[in-house]
PDB file of N, CA and C in Angstrom:
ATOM      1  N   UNK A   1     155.566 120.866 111.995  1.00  0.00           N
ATOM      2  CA  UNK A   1     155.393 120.790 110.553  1.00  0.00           C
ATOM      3  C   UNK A   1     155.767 119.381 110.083  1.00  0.00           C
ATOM      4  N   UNK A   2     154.926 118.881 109.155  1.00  0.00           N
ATOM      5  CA  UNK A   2     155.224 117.416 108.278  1.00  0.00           C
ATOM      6  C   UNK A   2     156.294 117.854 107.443  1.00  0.00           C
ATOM      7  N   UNK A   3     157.373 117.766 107.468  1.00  0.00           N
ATOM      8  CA  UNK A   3     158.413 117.850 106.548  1.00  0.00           C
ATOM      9  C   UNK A   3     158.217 116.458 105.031  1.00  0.00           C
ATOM     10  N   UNK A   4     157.658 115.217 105.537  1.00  0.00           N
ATOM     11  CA  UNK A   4     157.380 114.159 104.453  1.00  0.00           C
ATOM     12  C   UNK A   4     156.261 114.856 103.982  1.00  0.00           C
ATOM     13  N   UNK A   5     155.365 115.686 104.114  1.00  0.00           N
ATOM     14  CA  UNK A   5     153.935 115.910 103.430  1.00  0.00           C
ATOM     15  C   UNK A   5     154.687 117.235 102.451  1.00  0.00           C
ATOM     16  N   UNK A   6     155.167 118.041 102.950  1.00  0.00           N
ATOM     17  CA  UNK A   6     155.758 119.012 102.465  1.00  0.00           C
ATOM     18  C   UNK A   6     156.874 118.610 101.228  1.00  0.00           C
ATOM     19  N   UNK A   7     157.234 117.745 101.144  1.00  0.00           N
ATOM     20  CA  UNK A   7     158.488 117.043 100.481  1.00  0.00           C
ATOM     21  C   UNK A   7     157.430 116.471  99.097  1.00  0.00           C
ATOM     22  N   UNK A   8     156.919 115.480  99.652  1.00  0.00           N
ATOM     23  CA  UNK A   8     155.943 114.776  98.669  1.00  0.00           C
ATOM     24  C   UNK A   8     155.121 116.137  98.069  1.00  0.00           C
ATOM     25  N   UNK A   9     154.445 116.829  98.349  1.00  0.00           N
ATOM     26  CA  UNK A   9     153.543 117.865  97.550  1.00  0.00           C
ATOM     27  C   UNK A   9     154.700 118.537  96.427  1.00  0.00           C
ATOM     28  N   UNK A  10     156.102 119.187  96.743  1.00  0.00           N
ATOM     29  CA  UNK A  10     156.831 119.799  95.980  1.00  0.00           C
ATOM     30  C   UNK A  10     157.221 118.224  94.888  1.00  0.00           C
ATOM     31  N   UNK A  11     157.379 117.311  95.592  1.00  0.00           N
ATOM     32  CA  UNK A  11     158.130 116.225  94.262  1.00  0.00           C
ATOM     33  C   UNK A  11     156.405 115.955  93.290  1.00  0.00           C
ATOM     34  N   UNK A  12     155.735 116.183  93.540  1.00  0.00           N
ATOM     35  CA  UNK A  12     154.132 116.267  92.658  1.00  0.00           C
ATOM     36  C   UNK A  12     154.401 117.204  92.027  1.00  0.00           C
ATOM     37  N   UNK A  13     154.414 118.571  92.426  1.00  0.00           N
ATOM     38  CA  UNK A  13     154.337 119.539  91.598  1.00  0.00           C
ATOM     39  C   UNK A  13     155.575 119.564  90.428  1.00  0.00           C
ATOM     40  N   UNK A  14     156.900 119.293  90.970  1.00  0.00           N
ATOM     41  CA  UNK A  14     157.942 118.968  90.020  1.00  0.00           C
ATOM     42  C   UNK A  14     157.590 117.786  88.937  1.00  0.00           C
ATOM     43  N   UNK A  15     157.350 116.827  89.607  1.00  0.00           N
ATOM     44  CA  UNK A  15     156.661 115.321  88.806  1.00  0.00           C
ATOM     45  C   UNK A  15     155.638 115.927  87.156  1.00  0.00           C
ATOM     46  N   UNK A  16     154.618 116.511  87.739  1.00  0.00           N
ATOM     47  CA  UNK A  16     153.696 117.658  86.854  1.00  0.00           C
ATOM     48  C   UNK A  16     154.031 118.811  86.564  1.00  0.00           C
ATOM     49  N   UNK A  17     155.307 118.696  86.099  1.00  0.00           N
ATOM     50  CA  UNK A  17     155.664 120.207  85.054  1.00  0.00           C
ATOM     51  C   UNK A  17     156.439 119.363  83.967  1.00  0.00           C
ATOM     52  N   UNK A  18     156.349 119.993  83.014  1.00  0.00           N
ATOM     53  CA  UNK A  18     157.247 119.305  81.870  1.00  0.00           C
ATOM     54  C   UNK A  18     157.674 120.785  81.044  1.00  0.00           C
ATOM     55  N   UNK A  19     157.891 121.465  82.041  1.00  0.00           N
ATOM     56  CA  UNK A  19     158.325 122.897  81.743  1.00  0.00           C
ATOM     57  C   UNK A  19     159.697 123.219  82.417  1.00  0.00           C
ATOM     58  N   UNK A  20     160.931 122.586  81.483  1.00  0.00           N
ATOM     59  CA  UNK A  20     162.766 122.243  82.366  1.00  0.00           C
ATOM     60  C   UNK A  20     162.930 124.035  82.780  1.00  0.00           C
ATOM     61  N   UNK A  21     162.477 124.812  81.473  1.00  0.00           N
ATOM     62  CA  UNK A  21     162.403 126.290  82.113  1.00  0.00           C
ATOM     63  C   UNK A  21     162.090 126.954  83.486  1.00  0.00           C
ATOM     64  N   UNK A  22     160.808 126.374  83.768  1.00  0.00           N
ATOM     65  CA  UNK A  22     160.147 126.514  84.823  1.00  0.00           C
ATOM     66  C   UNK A  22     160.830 126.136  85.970  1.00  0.00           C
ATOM     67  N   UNK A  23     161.097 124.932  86.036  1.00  0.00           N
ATOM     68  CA  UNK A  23     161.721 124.140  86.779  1.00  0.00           C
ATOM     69  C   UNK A  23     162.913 124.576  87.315  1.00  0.00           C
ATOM     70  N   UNK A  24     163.863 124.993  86.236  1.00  0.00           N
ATOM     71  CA  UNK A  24     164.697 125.567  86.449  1.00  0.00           C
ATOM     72  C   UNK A  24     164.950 127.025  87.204  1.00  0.00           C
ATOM     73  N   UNK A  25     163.626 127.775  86.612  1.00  0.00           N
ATOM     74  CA  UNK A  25     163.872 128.989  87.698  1.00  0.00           C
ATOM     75  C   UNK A  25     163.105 128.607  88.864  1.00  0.00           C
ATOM     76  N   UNK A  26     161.811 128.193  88.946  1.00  0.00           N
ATOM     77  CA  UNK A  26     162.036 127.645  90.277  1.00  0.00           C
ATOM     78  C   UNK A  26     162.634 126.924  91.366  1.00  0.00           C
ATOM     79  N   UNK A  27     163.920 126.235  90.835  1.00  0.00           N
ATOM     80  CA  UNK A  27     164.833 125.559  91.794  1.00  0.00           C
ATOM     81  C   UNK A  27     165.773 127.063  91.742  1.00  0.00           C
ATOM     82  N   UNK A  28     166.493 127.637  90.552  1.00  0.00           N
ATOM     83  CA  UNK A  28     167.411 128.375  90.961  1.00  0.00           C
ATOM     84  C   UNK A  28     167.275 129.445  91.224  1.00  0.00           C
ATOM     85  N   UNK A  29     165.694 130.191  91.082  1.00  0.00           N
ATOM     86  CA  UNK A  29     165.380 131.794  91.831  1.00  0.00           C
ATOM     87  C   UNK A  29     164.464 131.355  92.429  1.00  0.00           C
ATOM     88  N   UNK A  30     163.952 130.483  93.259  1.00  0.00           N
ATOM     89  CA  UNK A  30     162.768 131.001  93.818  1.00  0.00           C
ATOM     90  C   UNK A  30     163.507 129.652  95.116  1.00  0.00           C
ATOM     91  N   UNK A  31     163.527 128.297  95.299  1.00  0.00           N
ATOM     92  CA  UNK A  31     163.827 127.779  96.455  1.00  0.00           C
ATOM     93  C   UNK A  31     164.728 127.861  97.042  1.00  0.00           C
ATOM     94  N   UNK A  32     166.311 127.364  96.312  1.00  0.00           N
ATOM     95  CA  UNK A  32     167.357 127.039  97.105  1.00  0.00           C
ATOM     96  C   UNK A  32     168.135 128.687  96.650  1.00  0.00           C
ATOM     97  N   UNK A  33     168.796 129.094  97.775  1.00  0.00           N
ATOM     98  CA  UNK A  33     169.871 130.379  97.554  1.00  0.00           C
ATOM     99  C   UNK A  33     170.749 129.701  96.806  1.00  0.00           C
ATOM    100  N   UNK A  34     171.901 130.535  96.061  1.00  0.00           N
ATOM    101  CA  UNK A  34     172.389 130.357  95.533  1.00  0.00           C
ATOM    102  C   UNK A  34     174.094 129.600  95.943  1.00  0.00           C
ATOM    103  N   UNK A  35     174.364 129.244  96.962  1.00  0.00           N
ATOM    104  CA  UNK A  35     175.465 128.449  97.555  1.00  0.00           C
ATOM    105  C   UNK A  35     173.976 126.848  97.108  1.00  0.00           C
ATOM    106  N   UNK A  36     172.995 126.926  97.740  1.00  0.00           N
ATOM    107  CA  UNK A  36     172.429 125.801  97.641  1.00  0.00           C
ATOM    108  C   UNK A  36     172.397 125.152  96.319  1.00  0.00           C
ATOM    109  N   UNK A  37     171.828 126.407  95.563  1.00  0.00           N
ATOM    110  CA  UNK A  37     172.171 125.726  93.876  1.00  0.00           C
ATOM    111  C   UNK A  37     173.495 125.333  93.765  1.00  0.00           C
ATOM    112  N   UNK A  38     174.759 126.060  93.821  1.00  0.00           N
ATOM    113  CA  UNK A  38     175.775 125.434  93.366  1.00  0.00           C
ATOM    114  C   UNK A  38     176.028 123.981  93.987  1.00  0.00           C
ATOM    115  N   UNK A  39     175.647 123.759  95.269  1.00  0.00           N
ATOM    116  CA  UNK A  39     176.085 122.542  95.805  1.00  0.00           C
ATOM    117  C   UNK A  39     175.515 121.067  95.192  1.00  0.00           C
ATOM    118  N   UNK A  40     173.517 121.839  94.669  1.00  0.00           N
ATOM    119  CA  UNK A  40     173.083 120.750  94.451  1.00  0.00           C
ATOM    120  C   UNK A  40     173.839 120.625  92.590  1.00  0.00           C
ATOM    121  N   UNK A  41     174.014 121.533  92.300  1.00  0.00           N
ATOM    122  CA  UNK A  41     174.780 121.353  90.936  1.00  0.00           C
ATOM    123  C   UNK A  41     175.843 120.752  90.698  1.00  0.00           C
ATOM    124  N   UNK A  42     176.817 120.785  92.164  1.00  0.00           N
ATOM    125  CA  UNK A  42     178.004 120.008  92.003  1.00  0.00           C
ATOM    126  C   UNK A  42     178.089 118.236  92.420  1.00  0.00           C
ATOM    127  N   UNK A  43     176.871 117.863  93.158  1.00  0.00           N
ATOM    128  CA  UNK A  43     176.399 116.639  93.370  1.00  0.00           C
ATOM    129  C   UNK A  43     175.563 115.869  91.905  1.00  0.00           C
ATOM    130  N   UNK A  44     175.197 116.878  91.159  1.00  0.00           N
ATOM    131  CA  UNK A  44     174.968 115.771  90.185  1.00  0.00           C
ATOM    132  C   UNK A  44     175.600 115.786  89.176  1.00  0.00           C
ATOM    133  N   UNK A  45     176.938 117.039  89.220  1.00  0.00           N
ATOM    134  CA  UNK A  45     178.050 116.902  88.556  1.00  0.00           C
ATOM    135  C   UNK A  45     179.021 115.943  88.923  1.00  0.00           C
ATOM    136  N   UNK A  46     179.250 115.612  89.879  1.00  0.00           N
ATOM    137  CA  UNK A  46     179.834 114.087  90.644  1.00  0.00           C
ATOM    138  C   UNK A  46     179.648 113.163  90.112  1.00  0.00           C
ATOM    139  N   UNK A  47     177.572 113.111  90.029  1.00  0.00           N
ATOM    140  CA  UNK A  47     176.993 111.256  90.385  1.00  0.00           C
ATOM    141  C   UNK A  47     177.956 111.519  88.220  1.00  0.00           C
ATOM    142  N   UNK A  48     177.564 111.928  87.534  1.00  0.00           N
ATOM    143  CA  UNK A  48     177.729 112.153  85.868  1.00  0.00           C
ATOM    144  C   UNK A  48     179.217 112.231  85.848  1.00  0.00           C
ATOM    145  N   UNK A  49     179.905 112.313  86.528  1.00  0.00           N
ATOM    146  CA  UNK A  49     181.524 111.863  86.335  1.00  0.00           C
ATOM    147  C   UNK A  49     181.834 110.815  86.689  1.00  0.00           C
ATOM    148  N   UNK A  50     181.623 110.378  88.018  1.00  0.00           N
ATOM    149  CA  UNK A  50     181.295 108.756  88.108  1.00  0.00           C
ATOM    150  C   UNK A  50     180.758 108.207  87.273  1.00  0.00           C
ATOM    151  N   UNK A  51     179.771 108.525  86.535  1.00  0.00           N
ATOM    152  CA  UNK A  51     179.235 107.713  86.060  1.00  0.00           C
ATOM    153  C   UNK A  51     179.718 106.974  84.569  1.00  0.00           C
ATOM    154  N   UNK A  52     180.707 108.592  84.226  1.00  0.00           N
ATOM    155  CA  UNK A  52     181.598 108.208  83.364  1.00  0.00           C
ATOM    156  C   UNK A  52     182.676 107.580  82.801  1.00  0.00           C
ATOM    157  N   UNK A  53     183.055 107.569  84.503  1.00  0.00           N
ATOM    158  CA  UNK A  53     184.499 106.494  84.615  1.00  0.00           C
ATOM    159  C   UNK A  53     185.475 107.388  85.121  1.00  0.00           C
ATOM    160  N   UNK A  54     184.967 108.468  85.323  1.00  0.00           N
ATOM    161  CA  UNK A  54     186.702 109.645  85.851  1.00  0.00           C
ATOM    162  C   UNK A  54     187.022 108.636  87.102  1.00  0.00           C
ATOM    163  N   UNK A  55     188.343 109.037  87.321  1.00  0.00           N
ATOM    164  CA  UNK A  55     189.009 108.262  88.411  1.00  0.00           C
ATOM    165  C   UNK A  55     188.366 109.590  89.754  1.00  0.00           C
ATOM    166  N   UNK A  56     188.178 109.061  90.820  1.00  0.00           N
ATOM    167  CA  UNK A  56     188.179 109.709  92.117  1.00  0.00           C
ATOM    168  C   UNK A  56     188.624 111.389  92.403  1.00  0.00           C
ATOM    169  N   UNK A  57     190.172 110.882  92.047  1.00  0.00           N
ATOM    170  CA  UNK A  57     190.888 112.293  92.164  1.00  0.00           C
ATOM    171  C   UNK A  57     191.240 112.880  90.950  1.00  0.00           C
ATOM    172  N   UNK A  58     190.753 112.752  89.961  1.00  0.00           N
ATOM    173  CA  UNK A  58     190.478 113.702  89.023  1.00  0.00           C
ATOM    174  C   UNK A  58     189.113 114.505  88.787  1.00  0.00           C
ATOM    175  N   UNK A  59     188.196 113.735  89.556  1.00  0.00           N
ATOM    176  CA  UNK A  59     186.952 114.585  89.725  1.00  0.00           C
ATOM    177  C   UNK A  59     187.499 115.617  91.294  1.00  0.00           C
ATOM    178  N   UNK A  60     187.564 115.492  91.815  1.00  0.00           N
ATOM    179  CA  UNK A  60     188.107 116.542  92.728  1.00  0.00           C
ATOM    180  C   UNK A  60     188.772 117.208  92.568  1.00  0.00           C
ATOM    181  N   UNK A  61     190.159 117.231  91.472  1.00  0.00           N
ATOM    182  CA  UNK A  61     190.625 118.272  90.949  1.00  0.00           C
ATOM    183  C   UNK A  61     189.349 119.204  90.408  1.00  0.00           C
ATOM    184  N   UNK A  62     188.754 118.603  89.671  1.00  0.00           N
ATOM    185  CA  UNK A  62     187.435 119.525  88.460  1.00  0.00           C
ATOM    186  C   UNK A  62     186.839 119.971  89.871  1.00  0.00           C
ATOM    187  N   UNK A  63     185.960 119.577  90.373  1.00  0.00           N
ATOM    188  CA  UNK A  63     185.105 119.977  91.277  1.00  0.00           C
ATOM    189  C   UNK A  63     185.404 120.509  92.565  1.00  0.00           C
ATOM    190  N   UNK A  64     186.867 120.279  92.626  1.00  0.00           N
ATOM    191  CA  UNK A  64     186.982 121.173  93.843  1.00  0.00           C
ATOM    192  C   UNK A  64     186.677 120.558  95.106  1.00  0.00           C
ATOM    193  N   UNK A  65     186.448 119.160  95.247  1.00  0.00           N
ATOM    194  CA  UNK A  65     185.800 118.039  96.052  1.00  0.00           C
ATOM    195  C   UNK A  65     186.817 117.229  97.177  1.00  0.00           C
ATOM    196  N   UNK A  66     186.569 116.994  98.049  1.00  0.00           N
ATOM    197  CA  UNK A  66     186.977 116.344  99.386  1.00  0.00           C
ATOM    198  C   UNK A  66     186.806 114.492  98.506  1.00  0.00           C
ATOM    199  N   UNK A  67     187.887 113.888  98.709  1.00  0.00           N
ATOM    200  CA  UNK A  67     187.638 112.276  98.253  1.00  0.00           C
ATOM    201  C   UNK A  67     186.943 111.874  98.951  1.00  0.00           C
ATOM    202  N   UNK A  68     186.345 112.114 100.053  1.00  0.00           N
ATOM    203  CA  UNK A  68     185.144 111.887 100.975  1.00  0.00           C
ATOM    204  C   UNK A  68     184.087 111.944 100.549  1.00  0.00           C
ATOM    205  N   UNK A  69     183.802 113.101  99.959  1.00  0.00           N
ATOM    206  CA  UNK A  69     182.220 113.345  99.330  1.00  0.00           C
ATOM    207  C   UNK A  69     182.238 112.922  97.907  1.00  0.00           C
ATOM    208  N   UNK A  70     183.439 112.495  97.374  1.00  0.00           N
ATOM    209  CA  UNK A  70     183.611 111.652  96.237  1.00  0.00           C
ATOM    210  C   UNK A  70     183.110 109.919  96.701  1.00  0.00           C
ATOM    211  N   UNK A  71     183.528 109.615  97.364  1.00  0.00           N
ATOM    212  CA  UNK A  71     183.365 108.331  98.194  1.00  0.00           C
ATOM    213  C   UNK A  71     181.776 108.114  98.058  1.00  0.00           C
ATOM    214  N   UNK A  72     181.161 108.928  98.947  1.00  0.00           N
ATOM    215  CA  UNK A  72     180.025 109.089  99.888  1.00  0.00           C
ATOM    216  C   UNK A  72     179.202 108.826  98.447  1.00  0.00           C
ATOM    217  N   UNK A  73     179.326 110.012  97.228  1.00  0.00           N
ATOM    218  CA  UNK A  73     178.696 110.494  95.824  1.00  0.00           C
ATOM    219  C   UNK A  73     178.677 108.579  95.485  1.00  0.00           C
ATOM    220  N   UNK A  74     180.053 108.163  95.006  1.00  0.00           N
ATOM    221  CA  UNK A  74     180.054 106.664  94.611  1.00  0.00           C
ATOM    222  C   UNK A  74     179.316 105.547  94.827  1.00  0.00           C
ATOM    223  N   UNK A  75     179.454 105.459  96.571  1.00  0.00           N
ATOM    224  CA  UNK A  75     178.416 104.836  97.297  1.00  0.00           C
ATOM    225  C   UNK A  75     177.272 104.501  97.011  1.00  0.00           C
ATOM    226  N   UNK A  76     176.392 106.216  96.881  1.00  0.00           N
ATOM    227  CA  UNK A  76     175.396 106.125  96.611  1.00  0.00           C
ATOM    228  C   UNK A  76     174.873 105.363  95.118  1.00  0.00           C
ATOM    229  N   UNK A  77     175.971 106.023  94.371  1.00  0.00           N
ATOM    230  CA  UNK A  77     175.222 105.486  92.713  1.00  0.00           C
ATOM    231  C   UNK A  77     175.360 104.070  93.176  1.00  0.00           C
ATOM    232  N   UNK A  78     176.461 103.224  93.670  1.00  0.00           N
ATOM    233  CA  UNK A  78     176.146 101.849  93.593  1.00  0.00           C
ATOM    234  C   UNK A  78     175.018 100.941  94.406  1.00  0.00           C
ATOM    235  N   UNK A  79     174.470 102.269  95.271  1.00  0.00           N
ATOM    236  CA  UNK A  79     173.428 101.023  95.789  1.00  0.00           C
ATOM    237  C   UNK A  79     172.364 100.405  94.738  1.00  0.00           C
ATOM    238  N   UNK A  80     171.925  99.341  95.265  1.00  0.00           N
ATOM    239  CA  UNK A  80     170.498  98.683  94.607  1.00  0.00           C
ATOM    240  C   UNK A  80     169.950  99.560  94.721  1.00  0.00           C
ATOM    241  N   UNK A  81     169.069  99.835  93.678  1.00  0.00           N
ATOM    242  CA  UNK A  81     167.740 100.636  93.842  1.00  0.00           C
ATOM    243  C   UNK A  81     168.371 102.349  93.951  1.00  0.00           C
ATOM    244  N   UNK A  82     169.573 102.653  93.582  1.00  0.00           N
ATOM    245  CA  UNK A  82     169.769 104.005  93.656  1.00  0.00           C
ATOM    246  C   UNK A  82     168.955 105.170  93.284  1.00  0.00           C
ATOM    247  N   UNK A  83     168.612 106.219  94.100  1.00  0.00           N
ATOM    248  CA  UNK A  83     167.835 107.311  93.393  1.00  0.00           C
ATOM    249  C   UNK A  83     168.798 107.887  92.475  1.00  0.00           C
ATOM    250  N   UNK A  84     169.884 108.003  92.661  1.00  0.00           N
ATOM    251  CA  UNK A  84     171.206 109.159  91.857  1.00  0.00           C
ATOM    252  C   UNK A  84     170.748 108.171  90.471  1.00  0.00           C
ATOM    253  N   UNK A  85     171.331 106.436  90.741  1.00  0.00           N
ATOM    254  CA  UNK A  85     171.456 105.903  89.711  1.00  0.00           C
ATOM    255  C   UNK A  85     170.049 106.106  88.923  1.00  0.00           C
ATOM    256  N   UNK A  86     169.018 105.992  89.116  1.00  0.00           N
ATOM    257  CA  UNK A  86     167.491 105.818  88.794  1.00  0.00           C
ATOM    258  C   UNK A  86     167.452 107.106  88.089  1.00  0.00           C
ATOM    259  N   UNK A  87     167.534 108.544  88.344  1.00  0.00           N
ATOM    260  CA  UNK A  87     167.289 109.636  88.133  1.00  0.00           C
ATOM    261  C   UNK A  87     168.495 109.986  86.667  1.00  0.00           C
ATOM    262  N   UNK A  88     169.292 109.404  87.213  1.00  0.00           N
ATOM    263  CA  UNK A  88     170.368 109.442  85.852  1.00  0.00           C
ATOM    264  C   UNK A  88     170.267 108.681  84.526  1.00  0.00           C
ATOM    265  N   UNK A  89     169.185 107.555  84.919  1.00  0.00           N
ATOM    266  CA  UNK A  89     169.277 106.642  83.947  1.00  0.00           C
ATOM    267  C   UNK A  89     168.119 107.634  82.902  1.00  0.00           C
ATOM    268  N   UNK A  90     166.941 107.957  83.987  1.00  0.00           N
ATOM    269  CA  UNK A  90     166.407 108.935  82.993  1.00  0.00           C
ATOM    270  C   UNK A  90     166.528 109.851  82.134  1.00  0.00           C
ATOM    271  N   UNK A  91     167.826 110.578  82.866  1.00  0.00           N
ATOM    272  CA  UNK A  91     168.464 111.698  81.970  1.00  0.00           C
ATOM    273  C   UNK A  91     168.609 111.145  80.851  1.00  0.00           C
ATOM    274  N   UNK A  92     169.797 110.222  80.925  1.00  0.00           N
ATOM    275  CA  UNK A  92     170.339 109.771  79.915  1.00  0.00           C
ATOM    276  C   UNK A  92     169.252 109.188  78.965  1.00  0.00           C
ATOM    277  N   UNK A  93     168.244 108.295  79.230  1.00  0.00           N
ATOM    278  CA  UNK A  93     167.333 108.481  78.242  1.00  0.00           C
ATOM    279  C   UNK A  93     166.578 109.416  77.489  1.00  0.00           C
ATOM    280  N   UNK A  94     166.722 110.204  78.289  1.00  0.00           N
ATOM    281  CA  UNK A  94     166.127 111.294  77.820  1.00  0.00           C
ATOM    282  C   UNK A  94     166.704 111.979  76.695  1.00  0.00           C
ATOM    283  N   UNK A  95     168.175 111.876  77.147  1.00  0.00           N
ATOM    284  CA  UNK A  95     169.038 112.702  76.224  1.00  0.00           C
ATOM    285  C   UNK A  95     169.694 112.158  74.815  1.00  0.00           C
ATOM    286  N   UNK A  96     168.664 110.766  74.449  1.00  0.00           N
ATOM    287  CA  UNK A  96     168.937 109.825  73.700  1.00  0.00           C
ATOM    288  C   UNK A  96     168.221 109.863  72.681  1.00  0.00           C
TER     289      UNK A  96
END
């Protein structure tokens, strides 16, 4: 199986909905079980506390988080070209 062909067709179909409803029950009843939702819920509850300025170990108190996967979460927003950072910037426009 193409796992990249398979990947790209679902980020199209997500790309072409402008239905957050939809979206929403299809990520949280229909793909990922529900440990999967919470996890992917608590990763972009991370990149949005970072992003806020919480210190390290006060987001791990909240989240319940290893300073490792706090680390790892950080990392990521600071690269060049971040997807976390890129995807967040949208939110936030969005929510503007």
């Amino acid at each position: 199986m193409d796992d990249s062909k398979s990947i790209n067709e679902l980020c199209q179909a997500l790309a072409a909905c402008d239905d957050v409803k939809l979206i929403q029950d299809f990520l949280c009843n229909g793909l990922f079980t529900a440990n999967e939702t919470h996890e992917m819920a608590t990763r972009w509850a991370l990149v949005r506390l970072i992003d806020e300025g919480m210190s390290q170990r006060k987001i791990a108190d909240k989240l319940g988080l290893s300073l490792c996967k706090i680390t790892r979460g950080s990392k990521e927003l600071k690269k060049n070209d971040s997807p976390f950072g890129k995807m967040l910037d949208l939110y936030l426009k969005d929510q503007s």
